[in-house]
PDB file of N, CA and C in Angstrom:
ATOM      1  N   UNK A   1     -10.888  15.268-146.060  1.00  0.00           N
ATOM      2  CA  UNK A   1      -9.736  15.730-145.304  1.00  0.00           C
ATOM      3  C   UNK A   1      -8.495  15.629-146.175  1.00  0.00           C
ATOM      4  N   UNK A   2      -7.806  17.091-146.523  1.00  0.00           N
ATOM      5  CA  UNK A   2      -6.491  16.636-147.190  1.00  0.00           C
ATOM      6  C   UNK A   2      -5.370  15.537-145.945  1.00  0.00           C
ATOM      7  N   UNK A   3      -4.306  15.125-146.758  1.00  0.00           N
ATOM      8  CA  UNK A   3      -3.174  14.049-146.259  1.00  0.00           C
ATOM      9  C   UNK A   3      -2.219  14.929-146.750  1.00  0.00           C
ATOM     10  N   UNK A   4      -0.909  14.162-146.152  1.00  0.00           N
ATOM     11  CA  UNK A   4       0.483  15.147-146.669  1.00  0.00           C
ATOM     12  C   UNK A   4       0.868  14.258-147.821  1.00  0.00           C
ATOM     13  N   UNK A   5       1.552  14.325-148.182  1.00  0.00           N
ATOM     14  CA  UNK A   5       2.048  13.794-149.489  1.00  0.00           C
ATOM     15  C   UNK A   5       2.065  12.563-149.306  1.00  0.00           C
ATOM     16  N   UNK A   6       1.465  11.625-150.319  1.00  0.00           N
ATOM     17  CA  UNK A   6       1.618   9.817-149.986  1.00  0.00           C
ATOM     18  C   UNK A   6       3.217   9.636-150.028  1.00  0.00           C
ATOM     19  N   UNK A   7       3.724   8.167-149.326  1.00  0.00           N
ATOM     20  CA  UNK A   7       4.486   7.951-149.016  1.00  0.00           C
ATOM     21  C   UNK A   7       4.756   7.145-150.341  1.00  0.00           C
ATOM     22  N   UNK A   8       3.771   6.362-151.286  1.00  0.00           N
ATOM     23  CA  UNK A   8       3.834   6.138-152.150  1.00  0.00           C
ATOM     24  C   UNK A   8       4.480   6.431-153.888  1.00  0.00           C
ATOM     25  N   UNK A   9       4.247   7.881-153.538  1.00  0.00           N
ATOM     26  CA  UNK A   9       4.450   8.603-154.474  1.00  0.00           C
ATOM     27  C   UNK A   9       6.098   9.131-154.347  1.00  0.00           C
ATOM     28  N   UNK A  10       6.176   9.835-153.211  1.00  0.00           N
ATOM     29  CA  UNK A  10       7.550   9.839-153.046  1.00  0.00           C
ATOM     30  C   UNK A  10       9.119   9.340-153.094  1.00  0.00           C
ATOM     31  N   UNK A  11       8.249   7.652-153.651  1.00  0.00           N
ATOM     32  CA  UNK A  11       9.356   6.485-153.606  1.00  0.00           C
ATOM     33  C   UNK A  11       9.727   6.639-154.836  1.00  0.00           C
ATOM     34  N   UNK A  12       9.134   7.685-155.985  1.00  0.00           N
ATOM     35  CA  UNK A  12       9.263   7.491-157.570  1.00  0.00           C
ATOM     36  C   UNK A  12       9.887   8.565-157.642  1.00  0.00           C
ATOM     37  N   UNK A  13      10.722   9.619-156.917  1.00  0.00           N
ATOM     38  CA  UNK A  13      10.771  10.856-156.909  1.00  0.00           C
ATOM     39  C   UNK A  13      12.084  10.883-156.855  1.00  0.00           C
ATOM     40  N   UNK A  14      12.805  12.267-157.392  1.00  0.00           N
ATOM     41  CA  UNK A  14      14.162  12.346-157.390  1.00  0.00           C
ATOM     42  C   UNK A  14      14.840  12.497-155.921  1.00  0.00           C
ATOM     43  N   UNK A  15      15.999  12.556-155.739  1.00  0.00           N
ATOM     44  CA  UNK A  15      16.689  12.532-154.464  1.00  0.00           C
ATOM     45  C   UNK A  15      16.747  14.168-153.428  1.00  0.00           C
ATOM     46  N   UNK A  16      16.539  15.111-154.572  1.00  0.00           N
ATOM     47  CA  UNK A  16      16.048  16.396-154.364  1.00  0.00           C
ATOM     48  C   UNK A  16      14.698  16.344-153.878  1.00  0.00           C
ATOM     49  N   UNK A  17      13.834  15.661-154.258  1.00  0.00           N
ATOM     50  CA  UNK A  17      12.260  15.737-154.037  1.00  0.00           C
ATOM     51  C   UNK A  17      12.267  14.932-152.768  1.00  0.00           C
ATOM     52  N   UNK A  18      12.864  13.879-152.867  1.00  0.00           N
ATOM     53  CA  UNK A  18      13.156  13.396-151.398  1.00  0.00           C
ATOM     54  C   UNK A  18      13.117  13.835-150.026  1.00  0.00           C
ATOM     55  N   UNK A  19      14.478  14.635-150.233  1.00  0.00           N
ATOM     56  CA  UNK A  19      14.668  15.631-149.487  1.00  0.00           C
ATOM     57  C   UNK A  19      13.340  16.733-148.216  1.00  0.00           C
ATOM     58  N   UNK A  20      13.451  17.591-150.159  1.00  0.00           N
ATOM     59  CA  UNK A  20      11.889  18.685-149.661  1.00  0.00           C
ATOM     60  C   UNK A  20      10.550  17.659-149.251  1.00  0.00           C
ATOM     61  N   UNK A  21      10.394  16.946-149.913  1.00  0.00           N
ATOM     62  CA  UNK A  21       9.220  15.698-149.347  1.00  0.00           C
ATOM     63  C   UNK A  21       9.474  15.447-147.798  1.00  0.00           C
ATOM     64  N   UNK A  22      10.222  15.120-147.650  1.00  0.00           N
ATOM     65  CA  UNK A  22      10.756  14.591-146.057  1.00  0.00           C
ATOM     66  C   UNK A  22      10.656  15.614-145.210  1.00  0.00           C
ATOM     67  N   UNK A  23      11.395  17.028-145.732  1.00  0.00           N
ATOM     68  CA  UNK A  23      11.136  17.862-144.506  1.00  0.00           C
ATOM     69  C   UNK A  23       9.779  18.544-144.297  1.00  0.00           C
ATOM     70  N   UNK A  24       9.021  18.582-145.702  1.00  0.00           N
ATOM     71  CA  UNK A  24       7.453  19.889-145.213  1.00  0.00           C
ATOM     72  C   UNK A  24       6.642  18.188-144.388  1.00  0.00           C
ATOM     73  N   UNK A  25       7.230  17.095-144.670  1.00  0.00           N
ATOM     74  CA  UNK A  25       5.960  15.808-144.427  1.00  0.00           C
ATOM     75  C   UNK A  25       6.383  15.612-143.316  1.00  0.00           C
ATOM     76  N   UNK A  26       7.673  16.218-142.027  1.00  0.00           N
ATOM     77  CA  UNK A  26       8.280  15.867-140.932  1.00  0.00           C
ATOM     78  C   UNK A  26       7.864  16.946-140.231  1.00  0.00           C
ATOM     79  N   UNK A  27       7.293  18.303-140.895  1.00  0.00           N
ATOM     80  CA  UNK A  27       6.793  19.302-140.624  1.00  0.00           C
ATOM     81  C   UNK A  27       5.686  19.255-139.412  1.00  0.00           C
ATOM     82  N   UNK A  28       5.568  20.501-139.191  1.00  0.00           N
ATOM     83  CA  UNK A  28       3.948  20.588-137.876  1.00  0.00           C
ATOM     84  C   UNK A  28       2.873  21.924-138.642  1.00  0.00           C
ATOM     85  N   UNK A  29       3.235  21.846-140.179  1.00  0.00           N
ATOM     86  CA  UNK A  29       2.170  22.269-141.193  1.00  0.00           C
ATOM     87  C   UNK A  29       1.208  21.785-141.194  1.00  0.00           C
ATOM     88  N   UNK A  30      -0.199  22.039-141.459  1.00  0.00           N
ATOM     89  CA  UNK A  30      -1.405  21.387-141.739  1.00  0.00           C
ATOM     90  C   UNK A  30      -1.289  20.795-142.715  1.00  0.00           C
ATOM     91  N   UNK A  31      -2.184  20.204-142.871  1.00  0.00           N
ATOM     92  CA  UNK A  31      -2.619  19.073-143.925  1.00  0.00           C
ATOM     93  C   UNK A  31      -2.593  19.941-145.130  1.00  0.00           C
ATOM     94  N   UNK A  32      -3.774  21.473-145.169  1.00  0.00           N
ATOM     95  CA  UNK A  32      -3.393  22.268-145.920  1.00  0.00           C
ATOM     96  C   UNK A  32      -2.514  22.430-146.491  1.00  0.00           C
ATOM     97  N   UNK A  33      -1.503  23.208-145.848  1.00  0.00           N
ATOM     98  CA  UNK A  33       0.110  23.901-145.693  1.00  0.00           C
ATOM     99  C   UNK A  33       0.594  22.580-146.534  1.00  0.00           C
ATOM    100  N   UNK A  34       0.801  21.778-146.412  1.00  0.00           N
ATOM    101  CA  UNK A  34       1.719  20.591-146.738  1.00  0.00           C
ATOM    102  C   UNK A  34       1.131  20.245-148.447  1.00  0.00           C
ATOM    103  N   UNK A  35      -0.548  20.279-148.880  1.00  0.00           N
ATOM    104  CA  UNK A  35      -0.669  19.637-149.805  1.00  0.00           C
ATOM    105  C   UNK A  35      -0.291  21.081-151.082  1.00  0.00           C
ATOM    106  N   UNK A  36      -0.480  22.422-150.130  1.00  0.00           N
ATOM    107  CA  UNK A  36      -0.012  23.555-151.345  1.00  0.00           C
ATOM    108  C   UNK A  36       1.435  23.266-151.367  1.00  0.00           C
ATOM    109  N   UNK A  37       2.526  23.075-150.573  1.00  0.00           N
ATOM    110  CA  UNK A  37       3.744  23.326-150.730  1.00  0.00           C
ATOM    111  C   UNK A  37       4.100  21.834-151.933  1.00  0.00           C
ATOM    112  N   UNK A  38       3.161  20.487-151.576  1.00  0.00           N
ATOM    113  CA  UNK A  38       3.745  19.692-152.683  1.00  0.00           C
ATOM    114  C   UNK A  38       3.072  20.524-154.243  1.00  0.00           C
ATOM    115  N   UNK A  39       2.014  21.126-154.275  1.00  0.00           N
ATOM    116  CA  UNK A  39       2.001  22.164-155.591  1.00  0.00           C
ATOM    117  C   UNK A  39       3.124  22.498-155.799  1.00  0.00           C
ATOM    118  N   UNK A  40       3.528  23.654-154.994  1.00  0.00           N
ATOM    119  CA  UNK A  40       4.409  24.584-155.553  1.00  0.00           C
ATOM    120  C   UNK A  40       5.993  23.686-155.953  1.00  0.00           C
ATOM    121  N   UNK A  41       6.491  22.624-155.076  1.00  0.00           N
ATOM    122  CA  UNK A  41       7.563  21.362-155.495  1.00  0.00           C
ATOM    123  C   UNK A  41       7.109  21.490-156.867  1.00  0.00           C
ATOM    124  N   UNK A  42       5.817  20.635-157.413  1.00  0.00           N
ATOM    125  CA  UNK A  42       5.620  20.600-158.473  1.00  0.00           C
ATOM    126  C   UNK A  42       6.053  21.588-159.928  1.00  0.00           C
ATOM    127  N   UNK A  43       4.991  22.575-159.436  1.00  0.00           N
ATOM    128  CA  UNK A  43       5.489  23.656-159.961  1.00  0.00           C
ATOM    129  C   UNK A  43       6.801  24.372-160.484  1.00  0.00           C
ATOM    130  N   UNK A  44       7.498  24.345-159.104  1.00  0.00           N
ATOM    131  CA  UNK A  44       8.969  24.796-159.317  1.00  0.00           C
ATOM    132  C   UNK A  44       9.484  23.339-160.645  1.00  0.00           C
ATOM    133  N   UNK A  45       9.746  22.278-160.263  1.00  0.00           N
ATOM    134  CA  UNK A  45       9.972  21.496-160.882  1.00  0.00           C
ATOM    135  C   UNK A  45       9.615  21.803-162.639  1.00  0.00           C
ATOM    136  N   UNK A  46       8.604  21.872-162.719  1.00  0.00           N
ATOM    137  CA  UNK A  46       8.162  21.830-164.519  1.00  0.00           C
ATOM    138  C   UNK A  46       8.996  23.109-164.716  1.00  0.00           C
ATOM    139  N   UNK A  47       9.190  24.441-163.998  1.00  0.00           N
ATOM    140  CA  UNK A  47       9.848  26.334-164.292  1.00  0.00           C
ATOM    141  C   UNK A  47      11.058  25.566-164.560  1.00  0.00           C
ATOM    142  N   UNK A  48      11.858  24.561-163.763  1.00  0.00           N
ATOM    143  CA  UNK A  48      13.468  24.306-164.137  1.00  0.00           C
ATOM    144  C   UNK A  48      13.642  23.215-165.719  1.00  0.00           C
ATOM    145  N   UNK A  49      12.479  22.527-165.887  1.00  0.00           N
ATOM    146  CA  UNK A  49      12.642  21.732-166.695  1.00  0.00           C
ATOM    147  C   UNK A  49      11.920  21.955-167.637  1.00  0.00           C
ATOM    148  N   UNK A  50      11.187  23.237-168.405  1.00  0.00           N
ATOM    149  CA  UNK A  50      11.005  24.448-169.220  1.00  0.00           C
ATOM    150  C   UNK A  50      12.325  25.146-169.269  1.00  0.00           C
ATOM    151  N   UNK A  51      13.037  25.682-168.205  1.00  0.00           N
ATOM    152  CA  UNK A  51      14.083  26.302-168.381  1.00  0.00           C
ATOM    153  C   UNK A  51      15.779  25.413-168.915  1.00  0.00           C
ATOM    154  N   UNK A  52      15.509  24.194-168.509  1.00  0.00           N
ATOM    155  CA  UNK A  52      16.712  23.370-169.227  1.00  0.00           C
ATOM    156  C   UNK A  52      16.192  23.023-170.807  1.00  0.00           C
ATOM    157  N   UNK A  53      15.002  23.005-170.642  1.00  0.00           N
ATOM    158  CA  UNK A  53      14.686  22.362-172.153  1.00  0.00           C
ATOM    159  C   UNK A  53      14.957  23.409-173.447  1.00  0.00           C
ATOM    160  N   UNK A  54      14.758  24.911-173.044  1.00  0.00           N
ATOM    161  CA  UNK A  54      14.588  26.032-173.300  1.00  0.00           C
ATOM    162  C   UNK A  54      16.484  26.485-173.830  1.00  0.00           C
ATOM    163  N   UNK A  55      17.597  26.115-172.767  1.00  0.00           N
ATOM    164  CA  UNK A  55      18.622  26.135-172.545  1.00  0.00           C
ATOM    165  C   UNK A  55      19.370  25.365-173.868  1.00  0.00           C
ATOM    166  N   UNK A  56      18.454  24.361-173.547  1.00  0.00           N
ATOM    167  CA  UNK A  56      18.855  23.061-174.672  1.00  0.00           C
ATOM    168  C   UNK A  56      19.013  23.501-176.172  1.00  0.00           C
ATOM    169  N   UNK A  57      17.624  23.984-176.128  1.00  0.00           N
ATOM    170  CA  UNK A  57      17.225  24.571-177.855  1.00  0.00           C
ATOM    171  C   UNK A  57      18.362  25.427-178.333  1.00  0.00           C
ATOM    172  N   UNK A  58      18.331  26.186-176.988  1.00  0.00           N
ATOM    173  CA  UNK A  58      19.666  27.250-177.138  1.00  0.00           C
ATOM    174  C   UNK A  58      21.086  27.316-177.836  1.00  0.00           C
ATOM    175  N   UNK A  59      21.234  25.922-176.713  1.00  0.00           N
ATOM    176  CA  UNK A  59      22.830  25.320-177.503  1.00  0.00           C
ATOM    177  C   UNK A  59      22.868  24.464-179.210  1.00  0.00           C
ATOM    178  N   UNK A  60      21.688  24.728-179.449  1.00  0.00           N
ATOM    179  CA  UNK A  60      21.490  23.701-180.645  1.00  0.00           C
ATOM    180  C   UNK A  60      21.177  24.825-181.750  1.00  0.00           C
ATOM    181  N   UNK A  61      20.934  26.012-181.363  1.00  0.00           N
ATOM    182  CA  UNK A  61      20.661  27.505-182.364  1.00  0.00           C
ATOM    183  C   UNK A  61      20.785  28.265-181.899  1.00  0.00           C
ATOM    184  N   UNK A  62      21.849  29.000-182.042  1.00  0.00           N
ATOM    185  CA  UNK A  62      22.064  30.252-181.548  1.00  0.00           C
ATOM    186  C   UNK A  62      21.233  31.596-181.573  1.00  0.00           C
ATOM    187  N   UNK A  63      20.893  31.563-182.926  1.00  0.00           N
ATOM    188  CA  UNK A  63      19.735  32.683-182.941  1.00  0.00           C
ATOM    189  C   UNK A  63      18.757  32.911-181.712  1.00  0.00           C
ATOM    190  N   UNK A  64      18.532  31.791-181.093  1.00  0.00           N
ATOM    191  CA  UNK A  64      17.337  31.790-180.230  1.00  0.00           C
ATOM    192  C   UNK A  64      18.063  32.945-178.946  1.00  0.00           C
ATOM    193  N   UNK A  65      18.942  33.229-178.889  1.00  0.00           N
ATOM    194  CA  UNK A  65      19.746  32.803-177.487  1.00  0.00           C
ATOM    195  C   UNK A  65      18.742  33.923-176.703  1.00  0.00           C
ATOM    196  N   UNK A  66      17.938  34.944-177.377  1.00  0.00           N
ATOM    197  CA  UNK A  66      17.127  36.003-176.584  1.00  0.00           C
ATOM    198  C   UNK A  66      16.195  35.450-176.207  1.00  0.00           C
ATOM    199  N   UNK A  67      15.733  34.261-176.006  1.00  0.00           N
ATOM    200  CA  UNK A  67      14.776  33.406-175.043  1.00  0.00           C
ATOM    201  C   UNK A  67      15.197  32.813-174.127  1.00  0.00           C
ATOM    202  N   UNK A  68      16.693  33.313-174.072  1.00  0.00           N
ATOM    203  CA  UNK A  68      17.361  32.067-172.660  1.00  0.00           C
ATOM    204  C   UNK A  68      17.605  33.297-171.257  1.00  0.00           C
ATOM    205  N   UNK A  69      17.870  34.831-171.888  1.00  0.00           N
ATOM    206  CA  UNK A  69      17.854  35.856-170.933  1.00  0.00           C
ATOM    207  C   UNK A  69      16.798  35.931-170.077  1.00  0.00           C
ATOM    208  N   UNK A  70      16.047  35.786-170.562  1.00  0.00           N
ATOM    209  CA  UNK A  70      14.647  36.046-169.668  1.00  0.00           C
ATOM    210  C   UNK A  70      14.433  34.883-168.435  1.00  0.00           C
ATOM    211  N   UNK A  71      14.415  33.233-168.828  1.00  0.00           N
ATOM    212  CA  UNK A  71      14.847  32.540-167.840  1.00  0.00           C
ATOM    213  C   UNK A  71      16.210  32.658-167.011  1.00  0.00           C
ATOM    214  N   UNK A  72      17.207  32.968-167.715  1.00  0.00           N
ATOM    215  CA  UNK A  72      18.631  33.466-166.397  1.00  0.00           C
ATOM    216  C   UNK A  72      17.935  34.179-165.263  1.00  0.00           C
ATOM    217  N   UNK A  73      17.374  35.129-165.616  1.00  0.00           N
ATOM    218  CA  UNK A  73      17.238  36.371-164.950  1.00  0.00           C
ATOM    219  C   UNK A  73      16.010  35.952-163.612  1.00  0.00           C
ATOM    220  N   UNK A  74      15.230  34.994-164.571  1.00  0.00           N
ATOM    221  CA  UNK A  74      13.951  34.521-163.113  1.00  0.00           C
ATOM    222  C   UNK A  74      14.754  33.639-162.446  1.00  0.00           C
ATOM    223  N   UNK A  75      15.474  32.569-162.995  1.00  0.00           N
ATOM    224  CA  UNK A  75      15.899  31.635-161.908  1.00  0.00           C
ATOM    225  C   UNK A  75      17.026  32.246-160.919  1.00  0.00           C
ATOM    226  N   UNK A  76      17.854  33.191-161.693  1.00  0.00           N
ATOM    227  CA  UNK A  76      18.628  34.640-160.302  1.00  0.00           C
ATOM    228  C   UNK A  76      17.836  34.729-159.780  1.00  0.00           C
ATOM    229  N   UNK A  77      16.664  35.270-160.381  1.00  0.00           N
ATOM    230  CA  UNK A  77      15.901  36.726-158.716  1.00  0.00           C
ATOM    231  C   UNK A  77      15.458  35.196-158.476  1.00  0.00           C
ATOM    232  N   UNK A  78      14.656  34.253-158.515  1.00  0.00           N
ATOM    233  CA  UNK A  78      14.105  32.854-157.797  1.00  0.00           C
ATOM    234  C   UNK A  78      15.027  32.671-156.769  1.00  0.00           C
ATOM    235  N   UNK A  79      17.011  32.318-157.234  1.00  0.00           N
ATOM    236  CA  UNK A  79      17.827  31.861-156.209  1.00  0.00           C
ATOM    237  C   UNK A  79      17.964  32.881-155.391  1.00  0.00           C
ATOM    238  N   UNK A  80      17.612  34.020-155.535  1.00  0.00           N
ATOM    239  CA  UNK A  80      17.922  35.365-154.628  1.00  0.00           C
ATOM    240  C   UNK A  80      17.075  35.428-153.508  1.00  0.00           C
ATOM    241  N   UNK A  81      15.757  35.106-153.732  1.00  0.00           N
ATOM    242  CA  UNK A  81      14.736  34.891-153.454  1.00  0.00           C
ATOM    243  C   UNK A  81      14.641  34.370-151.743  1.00  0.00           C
ATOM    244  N   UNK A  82      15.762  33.133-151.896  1.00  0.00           N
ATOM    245  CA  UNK A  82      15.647  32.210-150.755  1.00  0.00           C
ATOM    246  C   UNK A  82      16.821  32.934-149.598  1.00  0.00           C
ATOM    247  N   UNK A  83      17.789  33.732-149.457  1.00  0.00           N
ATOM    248  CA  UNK A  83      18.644  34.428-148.624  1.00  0.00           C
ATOM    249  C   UNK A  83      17.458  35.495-148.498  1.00  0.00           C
ATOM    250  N   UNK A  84      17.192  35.773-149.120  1.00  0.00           N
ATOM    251  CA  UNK A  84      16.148  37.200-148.730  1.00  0.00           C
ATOM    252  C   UNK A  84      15.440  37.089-147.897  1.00  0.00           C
ATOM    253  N   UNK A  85      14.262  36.050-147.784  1.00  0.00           N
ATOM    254  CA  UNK A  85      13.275  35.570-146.779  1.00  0.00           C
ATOM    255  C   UNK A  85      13.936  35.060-145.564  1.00  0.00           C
ATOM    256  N   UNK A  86      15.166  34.475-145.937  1.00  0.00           N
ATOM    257  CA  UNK A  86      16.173  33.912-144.328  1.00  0.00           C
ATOM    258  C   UNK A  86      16.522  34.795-143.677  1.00  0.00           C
ATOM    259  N   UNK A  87      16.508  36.234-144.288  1.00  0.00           N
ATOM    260  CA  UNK A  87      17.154  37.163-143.649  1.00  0.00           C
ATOM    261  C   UNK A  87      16.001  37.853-143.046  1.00  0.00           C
ATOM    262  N   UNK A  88      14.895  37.395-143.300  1.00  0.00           N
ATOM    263  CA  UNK A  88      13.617  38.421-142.788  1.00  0.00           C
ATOM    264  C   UNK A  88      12.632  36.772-141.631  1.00  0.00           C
ATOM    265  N   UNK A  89      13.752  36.232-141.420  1.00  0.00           N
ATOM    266  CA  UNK A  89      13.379  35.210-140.430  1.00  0.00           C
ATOM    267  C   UNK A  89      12.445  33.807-140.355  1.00  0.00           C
ATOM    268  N   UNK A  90      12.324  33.748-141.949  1.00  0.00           N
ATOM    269  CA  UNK A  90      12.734  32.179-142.250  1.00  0.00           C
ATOM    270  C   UNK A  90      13.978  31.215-142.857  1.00  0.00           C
ATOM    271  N   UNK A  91      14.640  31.239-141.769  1.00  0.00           N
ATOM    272  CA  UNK A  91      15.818  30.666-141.952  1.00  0.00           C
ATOM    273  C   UNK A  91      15.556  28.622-142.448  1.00  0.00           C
ATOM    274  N   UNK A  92      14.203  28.427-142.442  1.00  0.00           N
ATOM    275  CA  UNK A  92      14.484  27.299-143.364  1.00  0.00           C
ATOM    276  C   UNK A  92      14.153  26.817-144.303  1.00  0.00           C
ATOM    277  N   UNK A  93      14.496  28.150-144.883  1.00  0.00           N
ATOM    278  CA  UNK A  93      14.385  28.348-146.785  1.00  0.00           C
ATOM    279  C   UNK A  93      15.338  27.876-147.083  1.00  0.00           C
ATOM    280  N   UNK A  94      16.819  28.020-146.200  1.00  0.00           N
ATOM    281  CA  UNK A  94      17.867  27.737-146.559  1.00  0.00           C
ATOM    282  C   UNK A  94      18.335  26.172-146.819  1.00  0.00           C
ATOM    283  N   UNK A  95      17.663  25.773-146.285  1.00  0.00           N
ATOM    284  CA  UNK A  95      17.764  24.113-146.022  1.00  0.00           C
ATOM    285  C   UNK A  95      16.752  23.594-147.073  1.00  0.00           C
ATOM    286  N   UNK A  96      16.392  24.268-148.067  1.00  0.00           N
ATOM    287  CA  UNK A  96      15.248  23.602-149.347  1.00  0.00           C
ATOM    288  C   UNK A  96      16.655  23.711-150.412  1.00  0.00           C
ATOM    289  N   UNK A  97      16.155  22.587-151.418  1.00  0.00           N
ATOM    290  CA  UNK A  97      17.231  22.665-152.377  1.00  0.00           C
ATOM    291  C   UNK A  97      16.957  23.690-153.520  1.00  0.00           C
ATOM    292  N   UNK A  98      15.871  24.509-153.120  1.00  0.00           N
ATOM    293  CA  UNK A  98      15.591  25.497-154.476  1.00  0.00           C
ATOM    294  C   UNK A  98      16.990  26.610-154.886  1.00  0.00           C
ATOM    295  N   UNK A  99      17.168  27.040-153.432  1.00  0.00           N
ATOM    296  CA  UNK A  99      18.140  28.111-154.045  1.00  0.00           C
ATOM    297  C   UNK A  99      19.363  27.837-154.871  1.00  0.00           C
ATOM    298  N   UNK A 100      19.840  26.162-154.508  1.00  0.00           N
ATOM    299  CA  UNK A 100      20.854  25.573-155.556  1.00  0.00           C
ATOM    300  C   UNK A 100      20.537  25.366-156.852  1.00  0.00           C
ATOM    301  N   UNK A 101      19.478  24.980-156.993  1.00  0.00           N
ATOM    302  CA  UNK A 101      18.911  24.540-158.213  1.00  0.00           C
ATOM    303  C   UNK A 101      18.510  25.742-159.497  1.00  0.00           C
ATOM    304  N   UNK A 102      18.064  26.611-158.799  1.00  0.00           N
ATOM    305  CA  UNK A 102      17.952  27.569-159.544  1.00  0.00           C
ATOM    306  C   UNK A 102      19.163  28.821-159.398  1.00  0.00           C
ATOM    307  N   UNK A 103      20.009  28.499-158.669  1.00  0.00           N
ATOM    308  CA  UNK A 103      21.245  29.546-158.660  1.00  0.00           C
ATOM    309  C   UNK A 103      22.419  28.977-159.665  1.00  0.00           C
ATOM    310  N   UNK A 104      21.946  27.369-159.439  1.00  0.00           N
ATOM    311  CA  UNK A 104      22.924  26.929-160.510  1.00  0.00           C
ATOM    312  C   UNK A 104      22.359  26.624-161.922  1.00  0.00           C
ATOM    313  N   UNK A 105      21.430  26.557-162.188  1.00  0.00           N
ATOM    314  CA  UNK A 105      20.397  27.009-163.173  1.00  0.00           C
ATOM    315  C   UNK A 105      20.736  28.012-163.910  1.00  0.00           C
ATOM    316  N   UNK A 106      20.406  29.655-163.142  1.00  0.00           N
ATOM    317  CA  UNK A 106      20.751  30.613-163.833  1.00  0.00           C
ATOM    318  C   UNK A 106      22.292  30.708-163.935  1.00  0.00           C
ATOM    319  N   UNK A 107      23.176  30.282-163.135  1.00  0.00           N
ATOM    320  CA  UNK A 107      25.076  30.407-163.313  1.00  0.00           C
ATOM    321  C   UNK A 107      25.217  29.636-164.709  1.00  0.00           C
ATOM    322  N   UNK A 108      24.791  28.295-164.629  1.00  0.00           N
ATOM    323  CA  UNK A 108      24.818  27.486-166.027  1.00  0.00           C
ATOM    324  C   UNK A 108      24.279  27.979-167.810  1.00  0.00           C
ATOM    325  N   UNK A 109      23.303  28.863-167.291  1.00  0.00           N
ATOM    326  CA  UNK A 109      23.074  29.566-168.264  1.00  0.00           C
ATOM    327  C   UNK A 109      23.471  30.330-168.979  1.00  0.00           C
ATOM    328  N   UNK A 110      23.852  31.085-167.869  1.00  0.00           N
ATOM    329  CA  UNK A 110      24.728  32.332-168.105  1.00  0.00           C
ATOM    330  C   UNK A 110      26.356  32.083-168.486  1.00  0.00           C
ATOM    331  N   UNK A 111      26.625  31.048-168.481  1.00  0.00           N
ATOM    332  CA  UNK A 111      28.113  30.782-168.760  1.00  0.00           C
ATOM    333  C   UNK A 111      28.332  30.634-170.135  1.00  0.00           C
ATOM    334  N   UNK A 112      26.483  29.779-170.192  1.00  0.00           N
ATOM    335  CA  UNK A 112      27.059  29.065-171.376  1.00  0.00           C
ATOM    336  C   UNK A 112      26.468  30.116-172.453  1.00  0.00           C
ATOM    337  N   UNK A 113      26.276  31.427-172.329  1.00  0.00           N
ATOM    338  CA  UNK A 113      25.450  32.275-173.292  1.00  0.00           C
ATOM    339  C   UNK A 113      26.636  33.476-173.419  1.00  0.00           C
ATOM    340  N   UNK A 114      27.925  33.032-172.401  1.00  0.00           N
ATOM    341  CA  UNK A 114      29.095  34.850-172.716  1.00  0.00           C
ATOM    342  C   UNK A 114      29.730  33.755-173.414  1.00  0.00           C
TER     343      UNK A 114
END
């Protein structure tokens, strides 16, 4: 039988993960539903911290900087992503911290690349 996310694990977790942890695990998702969405947490997590690390290299060589367009542009359409689905009547996309994270993700990027 899957479980929702240990309570264990969550205590090692950032204040963002907190958060999304608390609400899909306060949820009336299945056991299912709950153990894919801590995937995709996951997931999203390593895309932003590939994309800062990526950012990083950036500011340290300029030449690179045509490997940093391609992440701007996913973590936009990603933050775009979450008003879109609210507007087609899941309104509690809005209440996940993705669309900040990756809206300020791609804004940070993009500032620091004009």
């Amino acid at each position: 039988m899957l479980r929702p996310y240990p309570s264990s694990e969550r205590s090692s977790t950032g204040f963002l993960a907190r958060i999304y942890l608390g609400n899909f695990n306060a949820s009336t998702l299945e056991p299912l539903g709950k153990s894919l969405s801590a995937v995709s947490w996951h997931s999203f997590t390593i895309f932003l911290t590939g994309s800062g690390a990526t950012f990083l290299a950036v500011a340290f060589d300029r030449a690179s900087v045509s490997a940093a367009w391609p992440l701007i542009a996913a973590n936009a359409l990603g933050a775009m992503l979450f008003p879109g689905r609210s507007l087609r009547g899941h309104k509690a996309l809005l209440r996940l911290p993705g669309i900040y994270l990756m809206g300020i993700t791609a804004l940070c990027g993009a500032l620091t690349l004009t």
